[in-house]
PDB file of N, CA and C in Angstrom:
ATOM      1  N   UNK A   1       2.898   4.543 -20.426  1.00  0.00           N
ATOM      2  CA  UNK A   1       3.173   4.668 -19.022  1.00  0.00           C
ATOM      3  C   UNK A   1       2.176   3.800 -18.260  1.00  0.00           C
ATOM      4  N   UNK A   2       2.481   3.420 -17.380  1.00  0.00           N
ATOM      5  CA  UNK A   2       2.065   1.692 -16.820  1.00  0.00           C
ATOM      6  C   UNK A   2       1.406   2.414 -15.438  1.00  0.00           C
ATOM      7  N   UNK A   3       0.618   1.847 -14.619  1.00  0.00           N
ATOM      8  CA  UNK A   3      -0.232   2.383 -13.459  1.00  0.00           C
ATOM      9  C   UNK A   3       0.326   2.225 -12.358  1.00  0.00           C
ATOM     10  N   UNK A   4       0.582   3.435 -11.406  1.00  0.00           N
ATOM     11  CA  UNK A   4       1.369   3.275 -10.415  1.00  0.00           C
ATOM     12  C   UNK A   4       0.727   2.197  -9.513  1.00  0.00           C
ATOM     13  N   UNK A   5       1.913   1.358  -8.910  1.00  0.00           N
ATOM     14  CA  UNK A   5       1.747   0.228  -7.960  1.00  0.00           C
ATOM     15  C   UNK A   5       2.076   0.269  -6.705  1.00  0.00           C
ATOM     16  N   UNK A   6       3.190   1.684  -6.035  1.00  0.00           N
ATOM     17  CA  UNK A   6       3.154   2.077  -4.971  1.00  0.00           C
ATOM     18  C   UNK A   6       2.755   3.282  -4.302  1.00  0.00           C
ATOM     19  N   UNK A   7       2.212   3.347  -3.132  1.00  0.00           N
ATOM     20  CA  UNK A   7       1.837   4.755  -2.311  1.00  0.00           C
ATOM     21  C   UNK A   7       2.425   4.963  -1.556  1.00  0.00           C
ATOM     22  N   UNK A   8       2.108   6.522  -1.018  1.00  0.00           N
ATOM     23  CA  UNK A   8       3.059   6.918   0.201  1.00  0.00           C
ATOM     24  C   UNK A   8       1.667   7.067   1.066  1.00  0.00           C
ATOM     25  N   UNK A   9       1.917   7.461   2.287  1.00  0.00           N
ATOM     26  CA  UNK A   9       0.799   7.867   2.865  1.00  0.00           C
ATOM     27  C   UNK A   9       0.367   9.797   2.831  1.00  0.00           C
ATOM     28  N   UNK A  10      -1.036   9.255   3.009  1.00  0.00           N
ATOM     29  CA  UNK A  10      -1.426  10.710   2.323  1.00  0.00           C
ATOM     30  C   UNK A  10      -1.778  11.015   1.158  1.00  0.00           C
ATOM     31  N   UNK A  11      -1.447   9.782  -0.047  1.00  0.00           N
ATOM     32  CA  UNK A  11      -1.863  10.323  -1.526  1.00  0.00           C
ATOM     33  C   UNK A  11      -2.872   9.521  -1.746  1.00  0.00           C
ATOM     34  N   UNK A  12      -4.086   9.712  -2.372  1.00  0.00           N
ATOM     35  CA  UNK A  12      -5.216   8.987  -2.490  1.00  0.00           C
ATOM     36  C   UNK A  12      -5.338   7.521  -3.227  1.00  0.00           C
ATOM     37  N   UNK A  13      -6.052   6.638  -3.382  1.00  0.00           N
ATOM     38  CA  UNK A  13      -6.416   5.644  -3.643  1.00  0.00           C
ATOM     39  C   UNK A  13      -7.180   5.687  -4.920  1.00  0.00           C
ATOM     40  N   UNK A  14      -6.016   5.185  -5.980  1.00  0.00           N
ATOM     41  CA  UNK A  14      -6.836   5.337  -7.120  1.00  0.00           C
ATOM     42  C   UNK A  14      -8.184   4.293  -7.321  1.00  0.00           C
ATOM     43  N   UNK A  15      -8.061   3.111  -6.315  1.00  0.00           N
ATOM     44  CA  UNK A  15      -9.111   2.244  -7.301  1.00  0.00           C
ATOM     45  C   UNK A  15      -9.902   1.611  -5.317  1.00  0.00           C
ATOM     46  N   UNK A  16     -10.942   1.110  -5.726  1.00  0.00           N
ATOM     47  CA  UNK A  16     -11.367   1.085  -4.278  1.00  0.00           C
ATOM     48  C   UNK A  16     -10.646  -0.577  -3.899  1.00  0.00           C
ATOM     49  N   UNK A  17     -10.050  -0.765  -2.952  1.00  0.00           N
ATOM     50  CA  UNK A  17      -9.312  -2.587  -3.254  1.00  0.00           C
ATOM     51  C   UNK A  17      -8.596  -2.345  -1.536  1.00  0.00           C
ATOM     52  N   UNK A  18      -8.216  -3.611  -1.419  1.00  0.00           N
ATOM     53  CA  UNK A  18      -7.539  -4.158  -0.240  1.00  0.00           C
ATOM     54  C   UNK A  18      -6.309  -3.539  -0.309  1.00  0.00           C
ATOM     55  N   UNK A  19      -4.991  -3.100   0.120  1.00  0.00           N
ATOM     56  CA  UNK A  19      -4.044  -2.785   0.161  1.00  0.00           C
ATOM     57  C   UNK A  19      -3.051  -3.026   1.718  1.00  0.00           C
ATOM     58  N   UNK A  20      -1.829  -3.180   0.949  1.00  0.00           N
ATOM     59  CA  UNK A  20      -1.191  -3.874   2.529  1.00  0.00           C
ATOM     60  C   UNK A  20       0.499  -3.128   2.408  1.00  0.00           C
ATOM     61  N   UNK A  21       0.442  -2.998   3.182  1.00  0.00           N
ATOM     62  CA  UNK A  21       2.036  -2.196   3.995  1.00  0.00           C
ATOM     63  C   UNK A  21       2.814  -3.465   3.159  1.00  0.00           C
ATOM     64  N   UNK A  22       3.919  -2.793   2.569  1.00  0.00           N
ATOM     65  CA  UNK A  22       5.403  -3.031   1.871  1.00  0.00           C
ATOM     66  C   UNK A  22       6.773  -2.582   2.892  1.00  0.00           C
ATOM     67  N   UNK A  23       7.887  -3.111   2.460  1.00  0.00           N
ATOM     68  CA  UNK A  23       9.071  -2.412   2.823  1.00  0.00           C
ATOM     69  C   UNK A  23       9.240  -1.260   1.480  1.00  0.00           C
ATOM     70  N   UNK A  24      10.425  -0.871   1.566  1.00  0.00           N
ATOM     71  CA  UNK A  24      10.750   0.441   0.437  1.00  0.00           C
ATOM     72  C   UNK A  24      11.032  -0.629  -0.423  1.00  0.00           C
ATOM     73  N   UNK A  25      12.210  -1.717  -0.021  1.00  0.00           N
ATOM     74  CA  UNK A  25      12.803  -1.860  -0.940  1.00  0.00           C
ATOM     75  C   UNK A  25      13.074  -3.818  -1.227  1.00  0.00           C
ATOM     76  N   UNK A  26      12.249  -3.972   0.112  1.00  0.00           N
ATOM     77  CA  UNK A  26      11.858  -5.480   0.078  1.00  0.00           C
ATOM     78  C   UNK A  26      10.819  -6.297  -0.344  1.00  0.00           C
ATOM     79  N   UNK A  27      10.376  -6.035  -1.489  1.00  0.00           N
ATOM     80  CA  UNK A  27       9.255  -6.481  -1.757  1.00  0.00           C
ATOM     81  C   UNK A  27       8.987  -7.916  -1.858  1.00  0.00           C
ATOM     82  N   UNK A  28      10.119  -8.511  -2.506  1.00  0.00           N
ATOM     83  CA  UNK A  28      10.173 -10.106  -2.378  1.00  0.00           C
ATOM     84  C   UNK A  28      10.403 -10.795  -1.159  1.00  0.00           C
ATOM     85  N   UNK A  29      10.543  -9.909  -0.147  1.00  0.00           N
ATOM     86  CA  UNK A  29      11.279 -10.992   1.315  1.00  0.00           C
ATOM     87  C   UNK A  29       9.773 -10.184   2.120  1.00  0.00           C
ATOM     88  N   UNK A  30       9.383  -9.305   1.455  1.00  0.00           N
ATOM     89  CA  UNK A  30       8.047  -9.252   2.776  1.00  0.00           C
ATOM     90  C   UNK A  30       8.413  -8.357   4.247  1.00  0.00           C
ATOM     91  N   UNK A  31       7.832  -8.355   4.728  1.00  0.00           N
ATOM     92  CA  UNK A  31       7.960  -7.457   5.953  1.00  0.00           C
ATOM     93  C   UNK A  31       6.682  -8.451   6.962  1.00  0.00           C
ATOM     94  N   UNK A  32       7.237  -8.680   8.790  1.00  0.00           N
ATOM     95  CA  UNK A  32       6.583  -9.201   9.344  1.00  0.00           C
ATOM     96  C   UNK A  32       5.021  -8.363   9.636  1.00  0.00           C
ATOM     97  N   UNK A  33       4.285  -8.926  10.216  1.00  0.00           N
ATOM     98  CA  UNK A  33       2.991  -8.096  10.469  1.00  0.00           C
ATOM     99  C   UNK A  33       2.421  -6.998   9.395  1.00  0.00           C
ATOM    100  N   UNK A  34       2.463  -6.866   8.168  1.00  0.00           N
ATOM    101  CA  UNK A  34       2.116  -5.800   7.744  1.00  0.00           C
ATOM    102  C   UNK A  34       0.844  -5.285   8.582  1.00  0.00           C
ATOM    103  N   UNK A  35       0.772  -3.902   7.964  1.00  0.00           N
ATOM    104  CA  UNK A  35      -1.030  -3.828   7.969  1.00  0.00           C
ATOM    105  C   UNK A  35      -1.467  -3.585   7.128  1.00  0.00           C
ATOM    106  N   UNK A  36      -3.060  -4.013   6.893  1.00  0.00           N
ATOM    107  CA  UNK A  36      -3.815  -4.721   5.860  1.00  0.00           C
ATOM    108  C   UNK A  36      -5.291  -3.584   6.003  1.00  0.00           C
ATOM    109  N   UNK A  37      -5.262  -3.037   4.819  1.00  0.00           N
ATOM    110  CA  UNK A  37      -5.924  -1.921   4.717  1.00  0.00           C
ATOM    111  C   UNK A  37      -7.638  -2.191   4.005  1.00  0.00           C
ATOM    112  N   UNK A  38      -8.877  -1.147   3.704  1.00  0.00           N
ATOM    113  CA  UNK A  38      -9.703  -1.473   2.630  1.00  0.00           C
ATOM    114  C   UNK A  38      -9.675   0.038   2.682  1.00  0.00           C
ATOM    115  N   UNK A  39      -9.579   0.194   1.325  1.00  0.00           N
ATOM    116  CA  UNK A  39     -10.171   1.976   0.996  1.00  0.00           C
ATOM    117  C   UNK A  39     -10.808   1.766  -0.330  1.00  0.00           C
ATOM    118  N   UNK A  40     -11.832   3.332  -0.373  1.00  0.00           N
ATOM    119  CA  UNK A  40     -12.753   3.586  -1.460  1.00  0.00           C
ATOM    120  C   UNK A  40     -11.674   4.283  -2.455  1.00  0.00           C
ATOM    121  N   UNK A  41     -12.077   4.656  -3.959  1.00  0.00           N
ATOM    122  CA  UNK A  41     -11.071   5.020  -4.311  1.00  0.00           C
ATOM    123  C   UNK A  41     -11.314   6.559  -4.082  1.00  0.00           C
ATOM    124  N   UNK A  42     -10.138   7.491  -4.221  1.00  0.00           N
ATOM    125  CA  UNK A  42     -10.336   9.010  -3.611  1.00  0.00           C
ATOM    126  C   UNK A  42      -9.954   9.139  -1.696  1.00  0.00           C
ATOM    127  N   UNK A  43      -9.753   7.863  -1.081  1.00  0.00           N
ATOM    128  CA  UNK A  43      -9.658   8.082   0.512  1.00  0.00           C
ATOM    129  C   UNK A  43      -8.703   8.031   0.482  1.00  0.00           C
ATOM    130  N   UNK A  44      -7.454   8.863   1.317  1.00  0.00           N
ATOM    131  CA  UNK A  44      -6.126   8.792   1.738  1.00  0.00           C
ATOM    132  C   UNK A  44      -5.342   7.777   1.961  1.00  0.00           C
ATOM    133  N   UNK A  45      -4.323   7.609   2.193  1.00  0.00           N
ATOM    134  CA  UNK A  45      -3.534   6.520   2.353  1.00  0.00           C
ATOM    135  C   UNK A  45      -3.368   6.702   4.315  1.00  0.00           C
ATOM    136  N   UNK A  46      -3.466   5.464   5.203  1.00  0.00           N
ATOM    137  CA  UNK A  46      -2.796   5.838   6.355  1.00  0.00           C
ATOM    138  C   UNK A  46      -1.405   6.209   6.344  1.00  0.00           C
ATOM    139  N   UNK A  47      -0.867   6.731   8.028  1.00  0.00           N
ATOM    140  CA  UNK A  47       0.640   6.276   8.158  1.00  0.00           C
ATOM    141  C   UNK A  47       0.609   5.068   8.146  1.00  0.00           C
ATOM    142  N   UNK A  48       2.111   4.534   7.890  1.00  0.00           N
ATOM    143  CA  UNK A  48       2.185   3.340   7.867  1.00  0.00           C
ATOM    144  C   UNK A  48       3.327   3.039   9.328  1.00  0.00           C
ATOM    145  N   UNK A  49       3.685   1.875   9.495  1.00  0.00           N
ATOM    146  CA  UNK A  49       4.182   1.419  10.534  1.00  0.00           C
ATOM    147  C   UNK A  49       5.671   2.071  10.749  1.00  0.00           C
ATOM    148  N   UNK A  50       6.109   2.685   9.581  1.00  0.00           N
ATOM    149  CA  UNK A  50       7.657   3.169   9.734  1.00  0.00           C
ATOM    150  C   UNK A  50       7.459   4.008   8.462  1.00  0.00           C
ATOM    151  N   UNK A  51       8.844   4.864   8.718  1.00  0.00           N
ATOM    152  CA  UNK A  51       9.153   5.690   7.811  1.00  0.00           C
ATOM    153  C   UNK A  51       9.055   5.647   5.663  1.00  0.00           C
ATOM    154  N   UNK A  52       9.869   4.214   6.307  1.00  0.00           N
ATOM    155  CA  UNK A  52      10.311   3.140   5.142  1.00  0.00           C
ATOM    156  C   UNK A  52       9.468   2.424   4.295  1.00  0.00           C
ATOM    157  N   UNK A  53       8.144   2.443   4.450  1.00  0.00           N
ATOM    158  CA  UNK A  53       6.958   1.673   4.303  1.00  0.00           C
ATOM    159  C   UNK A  53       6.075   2.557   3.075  1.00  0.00           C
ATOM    160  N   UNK A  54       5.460   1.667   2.302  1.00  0.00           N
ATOM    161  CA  UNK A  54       4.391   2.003   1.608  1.00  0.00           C
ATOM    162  C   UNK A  54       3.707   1.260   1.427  1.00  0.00           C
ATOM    163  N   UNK A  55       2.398   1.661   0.139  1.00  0.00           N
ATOM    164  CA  UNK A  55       0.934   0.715   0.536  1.00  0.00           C
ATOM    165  C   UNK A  55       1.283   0.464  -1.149  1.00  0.00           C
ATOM    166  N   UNK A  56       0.201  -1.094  -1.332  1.00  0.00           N
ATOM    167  CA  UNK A  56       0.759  -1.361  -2.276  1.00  0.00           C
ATOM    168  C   UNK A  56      -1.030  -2.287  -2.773  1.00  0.00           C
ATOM    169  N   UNK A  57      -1.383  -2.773  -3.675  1.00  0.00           N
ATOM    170  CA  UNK A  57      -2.770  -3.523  -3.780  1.00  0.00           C
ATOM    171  C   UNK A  57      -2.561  -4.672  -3.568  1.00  0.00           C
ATOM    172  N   UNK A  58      -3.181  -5.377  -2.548  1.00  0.00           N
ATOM    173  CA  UNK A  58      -3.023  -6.626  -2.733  1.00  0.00           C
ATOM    174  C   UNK A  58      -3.923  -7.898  -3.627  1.00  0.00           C
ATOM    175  N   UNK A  59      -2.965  -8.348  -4.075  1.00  0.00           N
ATOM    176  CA  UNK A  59      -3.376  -9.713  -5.173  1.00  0.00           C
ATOM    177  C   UNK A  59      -4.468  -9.729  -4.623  1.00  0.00           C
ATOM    178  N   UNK A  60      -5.541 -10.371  -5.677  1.00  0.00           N
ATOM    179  CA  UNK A  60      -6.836 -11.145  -5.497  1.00  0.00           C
ATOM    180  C   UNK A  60      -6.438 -12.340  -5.830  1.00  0.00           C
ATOM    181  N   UNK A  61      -8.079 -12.945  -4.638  1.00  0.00           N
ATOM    182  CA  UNK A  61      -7.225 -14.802  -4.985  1.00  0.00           C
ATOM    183  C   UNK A  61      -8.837 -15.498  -5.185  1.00  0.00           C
TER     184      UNK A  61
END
């Protein structure tokens, strides 16, 4: 079993890292403006901008 890659808001942060607002179901076309998060690991997830939305890690570059 492989490590979860999406959140809802409200469930904690497994690893401490950057994370950025997703659509549900658009992940390849993106969503305008996300928002662009930093949490420790163990800190909550925010709301996000809509219902439809979750948090997701973003790539390192």
């Amino acid at each position: 079993m492989g490590e979860k890659t999406e959140f809802r808001p409200g469930e904690k942060a497994p690893n401490t890292a950057h994370y950025i607002e997703i659509g549900e179901k658009d992940y390849i076309m993106g969503i305008q403006n996300p928002q662009k998060i930093s949490l420790n690991a163990g800190e909550r997830f925010p709301e996000t901008s809509n219902h439809n939305r979750k948090w997701t890690k973003m790539e390192s570059n």
